[in-house]
PDB file of N, CA and C in Angstrom:
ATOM      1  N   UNK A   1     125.726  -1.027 193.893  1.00  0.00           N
ATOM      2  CA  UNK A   1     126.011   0.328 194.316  1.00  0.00           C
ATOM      3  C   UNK A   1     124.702   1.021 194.678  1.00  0.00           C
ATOM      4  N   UNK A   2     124.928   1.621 195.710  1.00  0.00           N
ATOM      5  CA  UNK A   2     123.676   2.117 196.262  1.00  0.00           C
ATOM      6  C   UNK A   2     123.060   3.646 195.632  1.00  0.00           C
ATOM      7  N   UNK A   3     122.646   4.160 195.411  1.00  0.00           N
ATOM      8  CA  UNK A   3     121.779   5.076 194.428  1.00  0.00           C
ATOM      9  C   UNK A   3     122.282   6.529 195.863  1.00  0.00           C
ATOM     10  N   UNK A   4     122.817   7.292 195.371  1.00  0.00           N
ATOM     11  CA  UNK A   4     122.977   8.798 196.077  1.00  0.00           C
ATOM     12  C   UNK A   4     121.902   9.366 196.423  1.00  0.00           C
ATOM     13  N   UNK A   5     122.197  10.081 197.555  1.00  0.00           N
ATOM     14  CA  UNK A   5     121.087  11.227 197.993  1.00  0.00           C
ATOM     15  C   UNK A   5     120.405  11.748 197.404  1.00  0.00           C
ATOM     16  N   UNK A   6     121.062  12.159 196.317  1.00  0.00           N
ATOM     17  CA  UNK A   6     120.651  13.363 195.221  1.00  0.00           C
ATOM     18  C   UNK A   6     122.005  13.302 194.341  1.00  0.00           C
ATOM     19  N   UNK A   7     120.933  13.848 193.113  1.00  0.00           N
ATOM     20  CA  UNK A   7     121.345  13.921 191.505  1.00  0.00           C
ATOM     21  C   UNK A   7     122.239  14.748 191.507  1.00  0.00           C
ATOM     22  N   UNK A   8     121.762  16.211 192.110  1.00  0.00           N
ATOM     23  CA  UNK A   8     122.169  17.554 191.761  1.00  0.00           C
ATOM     24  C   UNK A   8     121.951  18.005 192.643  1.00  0.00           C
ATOM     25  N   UNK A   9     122.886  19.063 192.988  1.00  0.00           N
ATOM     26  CA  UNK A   9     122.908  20.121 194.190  1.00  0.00           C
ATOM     27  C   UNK A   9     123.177  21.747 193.922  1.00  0.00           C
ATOM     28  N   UNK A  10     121.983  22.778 194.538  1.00  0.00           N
ATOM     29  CA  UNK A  10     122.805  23.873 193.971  1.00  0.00           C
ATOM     30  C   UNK A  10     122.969  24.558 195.494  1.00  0.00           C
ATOM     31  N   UNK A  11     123.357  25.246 195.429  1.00  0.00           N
ATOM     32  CA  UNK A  11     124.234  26.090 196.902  1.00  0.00           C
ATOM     33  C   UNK A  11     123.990  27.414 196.684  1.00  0.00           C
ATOM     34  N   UNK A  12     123.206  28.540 197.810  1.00  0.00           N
ATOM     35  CA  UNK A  12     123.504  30.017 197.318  1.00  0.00           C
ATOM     36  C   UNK A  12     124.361  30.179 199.142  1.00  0.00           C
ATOM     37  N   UNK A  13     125.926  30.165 198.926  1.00  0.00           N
ATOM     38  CA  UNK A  13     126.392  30.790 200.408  1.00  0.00           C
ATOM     39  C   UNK A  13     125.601  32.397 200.672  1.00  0.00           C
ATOM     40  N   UNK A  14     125.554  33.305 199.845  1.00  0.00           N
ATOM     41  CA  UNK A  14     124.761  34.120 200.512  1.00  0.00           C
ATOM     42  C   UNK A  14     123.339  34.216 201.242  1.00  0.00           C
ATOM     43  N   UNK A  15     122.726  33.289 200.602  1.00  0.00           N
ATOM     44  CA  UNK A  15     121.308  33.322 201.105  1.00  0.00           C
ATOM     45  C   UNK A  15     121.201  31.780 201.987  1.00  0.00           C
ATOM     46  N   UNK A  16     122.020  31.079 201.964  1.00  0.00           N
ATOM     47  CA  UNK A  16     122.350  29.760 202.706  1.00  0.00           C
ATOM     48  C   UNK A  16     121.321  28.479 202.241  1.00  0.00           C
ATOM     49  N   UNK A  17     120.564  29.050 200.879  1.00  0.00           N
ATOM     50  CA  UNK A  17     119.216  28.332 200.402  1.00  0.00           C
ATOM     51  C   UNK A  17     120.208  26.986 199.439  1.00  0.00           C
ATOM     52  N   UNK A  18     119.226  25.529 199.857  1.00  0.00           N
ATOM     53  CA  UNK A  18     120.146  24.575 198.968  1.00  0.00           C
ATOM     54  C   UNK A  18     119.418  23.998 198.230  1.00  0.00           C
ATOM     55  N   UNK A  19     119.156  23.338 197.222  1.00  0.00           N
ATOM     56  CA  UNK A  19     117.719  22.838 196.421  1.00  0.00           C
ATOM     57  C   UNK A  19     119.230  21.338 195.861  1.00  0.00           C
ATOM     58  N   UNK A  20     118.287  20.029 196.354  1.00  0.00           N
ATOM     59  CA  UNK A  20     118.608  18.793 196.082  1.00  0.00           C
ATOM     60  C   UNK A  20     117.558  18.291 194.708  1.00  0.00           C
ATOM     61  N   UNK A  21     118.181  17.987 194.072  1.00  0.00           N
ATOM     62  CA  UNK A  21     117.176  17.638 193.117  1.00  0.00           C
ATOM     63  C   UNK A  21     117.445  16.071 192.948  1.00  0.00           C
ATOM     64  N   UNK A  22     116.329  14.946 192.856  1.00  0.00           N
ATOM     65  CA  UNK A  22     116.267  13.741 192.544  1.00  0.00           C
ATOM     66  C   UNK A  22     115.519  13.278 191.356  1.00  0.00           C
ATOM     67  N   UNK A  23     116.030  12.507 190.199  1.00  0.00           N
ATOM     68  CA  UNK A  23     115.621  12.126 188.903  1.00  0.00           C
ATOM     69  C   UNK A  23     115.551  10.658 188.428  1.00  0.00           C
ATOM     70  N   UNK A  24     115.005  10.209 187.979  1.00  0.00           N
ATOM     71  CA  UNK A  24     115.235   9.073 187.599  1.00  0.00           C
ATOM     72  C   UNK A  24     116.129   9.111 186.210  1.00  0.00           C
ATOM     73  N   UNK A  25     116.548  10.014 185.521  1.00  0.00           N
ATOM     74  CA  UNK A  25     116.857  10.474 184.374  1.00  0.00           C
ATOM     75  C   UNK A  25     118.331  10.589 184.267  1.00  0.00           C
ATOM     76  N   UNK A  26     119.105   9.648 183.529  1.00  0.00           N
ATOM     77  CA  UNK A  26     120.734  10.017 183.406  1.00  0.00           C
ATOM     78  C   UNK A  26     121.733  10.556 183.259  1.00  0.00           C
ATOM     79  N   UNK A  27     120.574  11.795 182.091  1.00  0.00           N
ATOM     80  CA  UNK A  27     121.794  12.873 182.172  1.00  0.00           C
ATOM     81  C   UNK A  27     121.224  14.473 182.868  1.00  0.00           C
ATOM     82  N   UNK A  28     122.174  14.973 182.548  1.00  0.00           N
ATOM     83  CA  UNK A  28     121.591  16.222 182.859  1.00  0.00           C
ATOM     84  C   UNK A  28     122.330  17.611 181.690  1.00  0.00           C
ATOM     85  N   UNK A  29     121.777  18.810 181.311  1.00  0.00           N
ATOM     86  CA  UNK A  29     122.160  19.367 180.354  1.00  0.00           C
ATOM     87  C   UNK A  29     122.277  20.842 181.842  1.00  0.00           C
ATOM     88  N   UNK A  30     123.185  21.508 181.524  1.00  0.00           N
ATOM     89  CA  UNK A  30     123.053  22.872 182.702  1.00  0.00           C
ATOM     90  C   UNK A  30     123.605  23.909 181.310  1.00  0.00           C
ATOM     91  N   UNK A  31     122.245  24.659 181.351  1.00  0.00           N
ATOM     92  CA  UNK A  31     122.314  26.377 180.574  1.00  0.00           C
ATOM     93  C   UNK A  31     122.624  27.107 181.575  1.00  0.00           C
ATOM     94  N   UNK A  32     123.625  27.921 181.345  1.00  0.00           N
ATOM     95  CA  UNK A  32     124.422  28.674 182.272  1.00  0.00           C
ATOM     96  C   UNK A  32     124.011  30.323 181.991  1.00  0.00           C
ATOM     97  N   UNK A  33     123.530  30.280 180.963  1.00  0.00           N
ATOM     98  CA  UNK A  33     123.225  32.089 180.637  1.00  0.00           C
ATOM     99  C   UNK A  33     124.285  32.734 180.124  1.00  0.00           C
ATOM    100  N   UNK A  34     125.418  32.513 179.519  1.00  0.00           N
ATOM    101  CA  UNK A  34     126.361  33.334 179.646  1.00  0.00           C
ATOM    102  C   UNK A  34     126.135  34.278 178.334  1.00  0.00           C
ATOM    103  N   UNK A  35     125.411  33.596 177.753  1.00  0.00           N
ATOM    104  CA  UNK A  35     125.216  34.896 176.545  1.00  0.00           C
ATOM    105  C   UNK A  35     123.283  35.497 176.021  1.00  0.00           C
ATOM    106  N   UNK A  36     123.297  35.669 177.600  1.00  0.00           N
ATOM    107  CA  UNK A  36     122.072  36.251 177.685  1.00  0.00           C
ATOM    108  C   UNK A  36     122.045  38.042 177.846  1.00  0.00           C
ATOM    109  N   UNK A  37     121.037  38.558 176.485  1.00  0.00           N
ATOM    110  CA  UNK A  37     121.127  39.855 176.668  1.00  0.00           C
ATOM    111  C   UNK A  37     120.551  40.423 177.120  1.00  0.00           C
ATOM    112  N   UNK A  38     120.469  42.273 176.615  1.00  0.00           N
ATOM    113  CA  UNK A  38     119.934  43.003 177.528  1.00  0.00           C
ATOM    114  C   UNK A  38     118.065  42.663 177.230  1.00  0.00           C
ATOM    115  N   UNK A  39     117.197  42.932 177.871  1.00  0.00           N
ATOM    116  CA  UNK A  39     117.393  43.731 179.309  1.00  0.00           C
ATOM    117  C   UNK A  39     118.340  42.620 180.680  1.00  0.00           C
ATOM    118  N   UNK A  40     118.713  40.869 180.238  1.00  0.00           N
ATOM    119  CA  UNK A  40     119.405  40.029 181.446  1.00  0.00           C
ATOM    120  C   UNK A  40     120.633  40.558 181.395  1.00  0.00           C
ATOM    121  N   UNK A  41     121.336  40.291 181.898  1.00  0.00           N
ATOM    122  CA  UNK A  41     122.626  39.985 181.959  1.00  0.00           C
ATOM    123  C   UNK A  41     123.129  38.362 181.908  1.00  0.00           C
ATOM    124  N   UNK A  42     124.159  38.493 181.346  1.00  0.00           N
ATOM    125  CA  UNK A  42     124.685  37.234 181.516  1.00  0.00           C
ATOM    126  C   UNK A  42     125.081  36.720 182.426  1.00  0.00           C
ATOM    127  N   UNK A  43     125.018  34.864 182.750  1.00  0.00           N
ATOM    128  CA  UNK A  43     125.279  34.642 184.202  1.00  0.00           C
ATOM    129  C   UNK A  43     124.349  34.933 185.408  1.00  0.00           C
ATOM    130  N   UNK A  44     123.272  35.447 184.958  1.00  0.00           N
ATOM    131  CA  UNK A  44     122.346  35.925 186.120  1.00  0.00           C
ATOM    132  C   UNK A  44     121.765  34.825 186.755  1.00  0.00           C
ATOM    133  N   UNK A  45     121.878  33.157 186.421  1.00  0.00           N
ATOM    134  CA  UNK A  45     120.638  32.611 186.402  1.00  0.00           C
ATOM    135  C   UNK A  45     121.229  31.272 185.729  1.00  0.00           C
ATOM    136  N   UNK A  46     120.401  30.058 185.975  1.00  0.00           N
ATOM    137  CA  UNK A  46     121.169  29.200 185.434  1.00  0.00           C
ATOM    138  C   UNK A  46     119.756  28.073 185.053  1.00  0.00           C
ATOM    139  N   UNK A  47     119.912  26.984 184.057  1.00  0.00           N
ATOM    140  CA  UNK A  47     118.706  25.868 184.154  1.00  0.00           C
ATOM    141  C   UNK A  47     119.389  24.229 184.172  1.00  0.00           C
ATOM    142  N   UNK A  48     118.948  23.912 185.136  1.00  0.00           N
ATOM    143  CA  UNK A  48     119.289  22.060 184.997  1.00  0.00           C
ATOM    144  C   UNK A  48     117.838  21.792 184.351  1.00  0.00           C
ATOM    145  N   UNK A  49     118.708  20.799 183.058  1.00  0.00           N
ATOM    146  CA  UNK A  49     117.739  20.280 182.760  1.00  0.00           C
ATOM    147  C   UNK A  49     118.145  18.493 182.142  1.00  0.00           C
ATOM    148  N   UNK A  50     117.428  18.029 183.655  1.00  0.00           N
ATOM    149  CA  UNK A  50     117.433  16.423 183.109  1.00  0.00           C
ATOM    150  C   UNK A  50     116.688  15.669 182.294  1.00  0.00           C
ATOM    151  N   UNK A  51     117.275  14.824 181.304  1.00  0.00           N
ATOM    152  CA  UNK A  51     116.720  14.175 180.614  1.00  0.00           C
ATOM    153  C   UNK A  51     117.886  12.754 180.446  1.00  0.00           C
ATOM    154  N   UNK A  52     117.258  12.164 178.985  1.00  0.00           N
ATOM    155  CA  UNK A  52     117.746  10.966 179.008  1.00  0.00           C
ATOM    156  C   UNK A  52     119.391  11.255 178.120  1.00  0.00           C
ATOM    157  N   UNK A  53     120.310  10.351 178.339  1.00  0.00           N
ATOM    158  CA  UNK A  53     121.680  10.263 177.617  1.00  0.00           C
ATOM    159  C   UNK A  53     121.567  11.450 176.484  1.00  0.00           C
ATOM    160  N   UNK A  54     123.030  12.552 176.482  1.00  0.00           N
ATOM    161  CA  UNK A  54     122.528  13.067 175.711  1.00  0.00           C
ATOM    162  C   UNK A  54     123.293  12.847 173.941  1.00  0.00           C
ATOM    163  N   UNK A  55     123.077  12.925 173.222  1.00  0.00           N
ATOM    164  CA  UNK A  55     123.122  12.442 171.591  1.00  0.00           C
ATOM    165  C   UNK A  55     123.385  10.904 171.561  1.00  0.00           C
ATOM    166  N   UNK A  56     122.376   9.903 172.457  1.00  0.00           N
ATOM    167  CA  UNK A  56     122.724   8.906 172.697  1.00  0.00           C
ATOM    168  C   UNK A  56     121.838   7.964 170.910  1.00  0.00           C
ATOM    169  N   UNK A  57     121.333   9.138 170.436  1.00  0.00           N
ATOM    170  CA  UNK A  57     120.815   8.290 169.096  1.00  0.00           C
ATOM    171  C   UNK A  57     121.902   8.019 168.464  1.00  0.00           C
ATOM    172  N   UNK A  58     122.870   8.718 168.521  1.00  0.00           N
ATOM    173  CA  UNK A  58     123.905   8.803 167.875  1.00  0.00           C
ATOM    174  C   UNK A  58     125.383   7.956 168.116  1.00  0.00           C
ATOM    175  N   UNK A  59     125.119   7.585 169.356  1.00  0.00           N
ATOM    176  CA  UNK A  59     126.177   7.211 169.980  1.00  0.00           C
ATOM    177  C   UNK A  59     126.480   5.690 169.896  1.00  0.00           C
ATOM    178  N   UNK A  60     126.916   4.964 169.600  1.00  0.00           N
ATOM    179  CA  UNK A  60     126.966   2.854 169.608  1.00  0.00           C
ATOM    180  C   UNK A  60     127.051   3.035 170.573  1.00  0.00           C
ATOM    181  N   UNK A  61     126.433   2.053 171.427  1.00  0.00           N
ATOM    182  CA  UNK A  61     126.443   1.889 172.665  1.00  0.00           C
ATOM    183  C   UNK A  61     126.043   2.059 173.551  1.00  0.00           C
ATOM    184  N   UNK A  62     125.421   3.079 173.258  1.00  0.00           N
ATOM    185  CA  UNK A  62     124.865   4.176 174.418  1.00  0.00           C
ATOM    186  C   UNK A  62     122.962   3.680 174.218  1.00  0.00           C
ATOM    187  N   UNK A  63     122.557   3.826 175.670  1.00  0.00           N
ATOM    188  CA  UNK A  63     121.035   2.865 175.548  1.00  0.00           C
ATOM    189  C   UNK A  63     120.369   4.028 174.456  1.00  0.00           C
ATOM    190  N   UNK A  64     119.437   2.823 174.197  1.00  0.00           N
ATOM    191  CA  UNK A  64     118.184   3.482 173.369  1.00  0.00           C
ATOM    192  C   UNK A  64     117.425   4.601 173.718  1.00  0.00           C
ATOM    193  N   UNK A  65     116.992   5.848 172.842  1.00  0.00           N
ATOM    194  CA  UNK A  65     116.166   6.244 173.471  1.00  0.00           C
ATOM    195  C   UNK A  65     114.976   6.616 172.900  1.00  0.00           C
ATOM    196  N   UNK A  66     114.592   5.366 171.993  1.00  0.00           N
ATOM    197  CA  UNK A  66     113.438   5.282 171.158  1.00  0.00           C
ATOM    198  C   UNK A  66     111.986   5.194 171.708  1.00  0.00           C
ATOM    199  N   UNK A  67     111.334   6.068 171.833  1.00  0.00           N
ATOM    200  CA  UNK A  67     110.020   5.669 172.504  1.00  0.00           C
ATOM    201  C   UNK A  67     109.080   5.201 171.299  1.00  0.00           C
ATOM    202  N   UNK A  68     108.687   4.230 171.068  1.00  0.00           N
ATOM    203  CA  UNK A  68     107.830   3.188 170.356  1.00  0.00           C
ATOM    204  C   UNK A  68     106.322   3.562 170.843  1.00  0.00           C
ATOM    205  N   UNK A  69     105.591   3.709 169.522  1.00  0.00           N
ATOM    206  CA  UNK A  69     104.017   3.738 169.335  1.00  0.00           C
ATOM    207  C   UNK A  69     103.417   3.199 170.839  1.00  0.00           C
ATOM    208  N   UNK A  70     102.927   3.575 171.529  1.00  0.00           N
ATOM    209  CA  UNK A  70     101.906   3.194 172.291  1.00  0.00           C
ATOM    210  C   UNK A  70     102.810   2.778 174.025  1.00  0.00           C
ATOM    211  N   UNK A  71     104.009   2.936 173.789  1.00  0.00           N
ATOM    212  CA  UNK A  71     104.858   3.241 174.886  1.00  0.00           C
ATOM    213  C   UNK A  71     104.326   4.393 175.684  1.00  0.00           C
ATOM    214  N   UNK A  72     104.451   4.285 177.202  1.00  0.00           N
ATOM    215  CA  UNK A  72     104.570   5.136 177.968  1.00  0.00           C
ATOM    216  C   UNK A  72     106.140   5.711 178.800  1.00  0.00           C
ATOM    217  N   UNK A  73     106.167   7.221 178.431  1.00  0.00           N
ATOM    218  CA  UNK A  73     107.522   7.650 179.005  1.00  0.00           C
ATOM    219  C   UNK A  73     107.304   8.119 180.249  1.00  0.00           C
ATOM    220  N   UNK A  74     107.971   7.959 181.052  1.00  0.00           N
ATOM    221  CA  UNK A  74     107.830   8.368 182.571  1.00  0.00           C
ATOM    222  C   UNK A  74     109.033   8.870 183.089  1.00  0.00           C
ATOM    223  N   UNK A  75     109.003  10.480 183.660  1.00  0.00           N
ATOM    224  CA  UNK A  75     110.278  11.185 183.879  1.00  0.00           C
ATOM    225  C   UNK A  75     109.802  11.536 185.387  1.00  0.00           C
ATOM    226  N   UNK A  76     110.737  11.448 186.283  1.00  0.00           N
ATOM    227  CA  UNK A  76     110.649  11.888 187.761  1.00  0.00           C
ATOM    228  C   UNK A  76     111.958  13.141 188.206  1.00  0.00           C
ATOM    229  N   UNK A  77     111.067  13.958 188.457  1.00  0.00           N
ATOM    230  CA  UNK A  77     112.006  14.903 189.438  1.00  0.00           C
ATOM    231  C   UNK A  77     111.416  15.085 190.485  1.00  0.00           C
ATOM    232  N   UNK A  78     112.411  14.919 191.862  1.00  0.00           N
ATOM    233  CA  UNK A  78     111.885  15.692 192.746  1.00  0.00           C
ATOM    234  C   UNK A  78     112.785  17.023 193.187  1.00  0.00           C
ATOM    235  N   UNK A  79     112.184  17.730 194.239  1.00  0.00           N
ATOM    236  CA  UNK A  79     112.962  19.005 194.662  1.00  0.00           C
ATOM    237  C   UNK A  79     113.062  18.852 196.300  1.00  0.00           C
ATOM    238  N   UNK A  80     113.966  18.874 196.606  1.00  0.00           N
ATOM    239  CA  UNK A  80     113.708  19.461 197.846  1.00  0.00           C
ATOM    240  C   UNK A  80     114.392  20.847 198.019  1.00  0.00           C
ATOM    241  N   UNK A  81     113.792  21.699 199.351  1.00  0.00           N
ATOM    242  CA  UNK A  81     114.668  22.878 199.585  1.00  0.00           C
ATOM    243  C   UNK A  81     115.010  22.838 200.988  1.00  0.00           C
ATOM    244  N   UNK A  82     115.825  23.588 201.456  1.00  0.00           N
ATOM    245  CA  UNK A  82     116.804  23.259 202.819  1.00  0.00           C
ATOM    246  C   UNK A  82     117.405  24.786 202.733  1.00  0.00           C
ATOM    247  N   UNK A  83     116.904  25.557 204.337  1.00  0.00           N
ATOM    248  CA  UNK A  83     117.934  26.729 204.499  1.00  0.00           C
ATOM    249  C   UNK A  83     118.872  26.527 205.699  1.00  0.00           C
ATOM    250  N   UNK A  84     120.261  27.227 205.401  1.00  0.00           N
ATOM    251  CA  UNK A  84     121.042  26.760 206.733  1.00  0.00           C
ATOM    252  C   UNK A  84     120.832  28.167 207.253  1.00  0.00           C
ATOM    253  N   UNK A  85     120.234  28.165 208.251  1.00  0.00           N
ATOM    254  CA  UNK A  85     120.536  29.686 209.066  1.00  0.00           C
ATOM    255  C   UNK A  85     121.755  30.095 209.799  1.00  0.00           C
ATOM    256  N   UNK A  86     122.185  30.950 209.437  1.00  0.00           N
ATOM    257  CA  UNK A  86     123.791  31.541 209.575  1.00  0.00           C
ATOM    258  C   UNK A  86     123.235  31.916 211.169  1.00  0.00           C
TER     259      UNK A  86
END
């Protein structure tokens, strides 16, 4: 199976701005804001954040995600941005 364009996609139709994001990383966690206070509002704003499987210490089955003494971890994101002009 061939590996997708991109990981993640976010979309603003008002401003027509698109941000592709590419990871080498399996999962992804998205904070949404919804119980962000004053002076924010909630919902204002959002965070992707990729990393590896998530409670996969926990999980049988699910890969390792032990990084061992003298191991190197290596995380890739890229970004791109793209406007569609209306």
């Amino acid at each position: 199976m061939q590996k997708p364009e991109f990981d993640a996609l976010l979309y603003s139709p008002e401003t027509g701005f698109t941000v592709k994001f590419s990871t080498n990383q399996p999962g992804l966690q998205l904070y949404s804001g919804n119980w962000l206070l004053h002076p924010l509002e909630p919902r204002v704003g959002l965070c992707l954040d990729f990393q590896d499987v998530p409670n996969a210490p926990n999980m049988a089955g699910f890969p390792s995600t032990v990084l061992n003494a003298g191991a190197t971890y290596h995380r890739e994101i890229t970004l791109s941005f793209e406007r569609n002009h209306c």
